[in-house]
C-alpha atoms as a PDB file:
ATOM      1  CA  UNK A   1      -3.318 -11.766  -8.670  1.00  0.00           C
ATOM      2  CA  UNK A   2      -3.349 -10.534  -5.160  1.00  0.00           C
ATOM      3  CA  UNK A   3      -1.448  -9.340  -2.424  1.00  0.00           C
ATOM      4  CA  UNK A   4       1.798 -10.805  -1.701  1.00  0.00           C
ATOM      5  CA  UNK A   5       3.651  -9.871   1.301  1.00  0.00           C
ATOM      6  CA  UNK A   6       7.205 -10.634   0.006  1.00  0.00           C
ATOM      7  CA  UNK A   7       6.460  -7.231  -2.505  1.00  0.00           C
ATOM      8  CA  UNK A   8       5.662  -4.884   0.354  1.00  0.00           C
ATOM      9  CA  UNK A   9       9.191  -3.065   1.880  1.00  0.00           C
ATOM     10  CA  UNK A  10       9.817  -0.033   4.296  1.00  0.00           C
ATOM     11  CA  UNK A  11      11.833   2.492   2.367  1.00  0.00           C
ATOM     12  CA  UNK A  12      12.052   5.274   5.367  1.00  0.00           C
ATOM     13  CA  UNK A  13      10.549   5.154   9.410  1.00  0.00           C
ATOM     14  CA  UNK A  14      10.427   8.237  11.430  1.00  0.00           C
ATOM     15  CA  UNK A  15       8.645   9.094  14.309  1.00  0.00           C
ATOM     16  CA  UNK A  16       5.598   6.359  13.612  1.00  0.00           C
ATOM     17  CA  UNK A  17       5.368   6.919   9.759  1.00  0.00           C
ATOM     18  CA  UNK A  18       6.300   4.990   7.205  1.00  0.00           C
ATOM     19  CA  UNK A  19       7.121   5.255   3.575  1.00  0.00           C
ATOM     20  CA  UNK A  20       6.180   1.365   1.889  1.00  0.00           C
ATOM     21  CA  UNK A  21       6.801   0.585  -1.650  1.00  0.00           C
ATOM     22  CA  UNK A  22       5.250  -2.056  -3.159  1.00  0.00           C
ATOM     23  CA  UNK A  23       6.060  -4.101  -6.210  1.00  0.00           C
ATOM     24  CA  UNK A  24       2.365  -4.915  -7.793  1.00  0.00           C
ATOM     25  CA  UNK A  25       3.851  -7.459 -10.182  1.00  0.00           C
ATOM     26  CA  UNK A  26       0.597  -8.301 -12.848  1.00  0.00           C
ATOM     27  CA  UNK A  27      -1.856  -6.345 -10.778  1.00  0.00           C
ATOM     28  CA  UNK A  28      -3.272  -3.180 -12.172  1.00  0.00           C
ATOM     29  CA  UNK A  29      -3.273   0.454 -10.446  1.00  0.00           C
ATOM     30  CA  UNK A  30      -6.804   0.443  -9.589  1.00  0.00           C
ATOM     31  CA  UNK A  31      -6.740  -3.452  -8.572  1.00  0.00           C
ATOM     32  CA  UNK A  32      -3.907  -2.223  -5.708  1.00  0.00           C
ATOM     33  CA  UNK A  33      -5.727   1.169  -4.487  1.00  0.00           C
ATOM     34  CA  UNK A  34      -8.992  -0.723  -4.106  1.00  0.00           C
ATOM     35  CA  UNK A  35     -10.309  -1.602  -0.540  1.00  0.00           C
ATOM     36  CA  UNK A  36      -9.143  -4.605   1.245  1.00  0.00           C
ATOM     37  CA  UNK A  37      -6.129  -5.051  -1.417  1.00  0.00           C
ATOM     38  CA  UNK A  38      -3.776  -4.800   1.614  1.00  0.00           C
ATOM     39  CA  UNK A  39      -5.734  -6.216   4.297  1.00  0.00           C
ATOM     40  CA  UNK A  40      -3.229  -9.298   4.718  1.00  0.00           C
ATOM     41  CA  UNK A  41      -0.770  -6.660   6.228  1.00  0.00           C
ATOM     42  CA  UNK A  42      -3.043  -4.614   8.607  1.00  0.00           C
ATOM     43  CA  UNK A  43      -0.743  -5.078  11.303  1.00  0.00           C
ATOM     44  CA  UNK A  44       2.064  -3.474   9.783  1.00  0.00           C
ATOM     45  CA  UNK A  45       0.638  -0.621   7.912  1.00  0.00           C
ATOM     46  CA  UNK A  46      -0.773   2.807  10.247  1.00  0.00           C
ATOM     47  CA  UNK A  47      -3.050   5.345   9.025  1.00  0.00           C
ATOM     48  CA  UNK A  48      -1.217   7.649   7.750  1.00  0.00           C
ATOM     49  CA  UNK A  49       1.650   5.966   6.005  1.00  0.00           C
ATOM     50  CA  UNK A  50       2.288   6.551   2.605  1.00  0.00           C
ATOM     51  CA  UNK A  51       2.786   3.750  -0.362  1.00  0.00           C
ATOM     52  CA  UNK A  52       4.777   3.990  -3.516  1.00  0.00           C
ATOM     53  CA  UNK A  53       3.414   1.408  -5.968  1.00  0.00           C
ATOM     54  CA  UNK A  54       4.997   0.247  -9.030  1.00  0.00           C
ATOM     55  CA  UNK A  55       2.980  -1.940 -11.398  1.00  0.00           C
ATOM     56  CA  UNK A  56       3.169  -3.142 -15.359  1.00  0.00           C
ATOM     57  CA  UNK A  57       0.993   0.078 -16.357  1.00  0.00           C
ATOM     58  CA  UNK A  58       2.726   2.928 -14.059  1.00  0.00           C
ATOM     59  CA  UNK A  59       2.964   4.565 -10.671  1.00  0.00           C
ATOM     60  CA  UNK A  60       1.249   5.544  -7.587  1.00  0.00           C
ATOM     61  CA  UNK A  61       1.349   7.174  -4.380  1.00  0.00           C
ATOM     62  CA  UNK A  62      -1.228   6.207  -1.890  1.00  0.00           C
ATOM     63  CA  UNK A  63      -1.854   7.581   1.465  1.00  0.00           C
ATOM     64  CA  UNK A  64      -3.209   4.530   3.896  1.00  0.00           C
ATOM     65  CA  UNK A  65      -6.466   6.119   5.393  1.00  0.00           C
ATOM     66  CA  UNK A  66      -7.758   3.207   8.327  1.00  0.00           C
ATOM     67  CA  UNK A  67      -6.091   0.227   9.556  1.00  0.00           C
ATOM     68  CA  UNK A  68      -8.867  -0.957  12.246  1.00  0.00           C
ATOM     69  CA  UNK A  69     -11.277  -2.923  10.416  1.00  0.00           C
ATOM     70  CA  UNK A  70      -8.772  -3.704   7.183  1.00  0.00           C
ATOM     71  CA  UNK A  71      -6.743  -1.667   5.075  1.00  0.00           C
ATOM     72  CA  UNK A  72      -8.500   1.295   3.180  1.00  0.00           C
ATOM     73  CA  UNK A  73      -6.148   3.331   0.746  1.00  0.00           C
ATOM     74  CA  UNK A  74      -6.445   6.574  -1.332  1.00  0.00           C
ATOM     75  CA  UNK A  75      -4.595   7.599  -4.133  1.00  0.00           C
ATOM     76  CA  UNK A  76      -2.620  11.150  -3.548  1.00  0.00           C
ATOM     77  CA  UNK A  77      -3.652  13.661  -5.872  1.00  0.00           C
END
């Protein structure tokens, strides 16, 4: 599958950041945190916002690292 903008919702906004969560629907954790996987909404996500993703296999927070050039994300320890 891929990214599907209808999935992607703004839980909380204060003072420029953003908590997301996104529904991944088939896609697996490491399909989502990969590079580009969020590209489509580079216009609405800041470096610096944080993502709570659901999927079929389990959880995860990611931390959106660069928005210029595409949407890079990493996984919160």
């Amino acid at each position: 599958m891929a990214f599907t903008i209808r999935d992607l919702s703004v839980l909380a906004y204060a003072q420029g950041f953003t908590l997301w969560h996104y529904k991944a629907g088939a896609d697996r954790l490491g399909t989502v945190g990969a590079g580009g996987y969020f590209d489509a909404a580079s216009d609405m996500l800041a470096s610096g916002d944080m993502m709570m993703v659901s999927s079929p296999e389990g959880g995860r927070m990611l931390c959106v690292a660069a928005c210029q050039n595409g949407v890079l994300t990493a996984a919160l320890a």
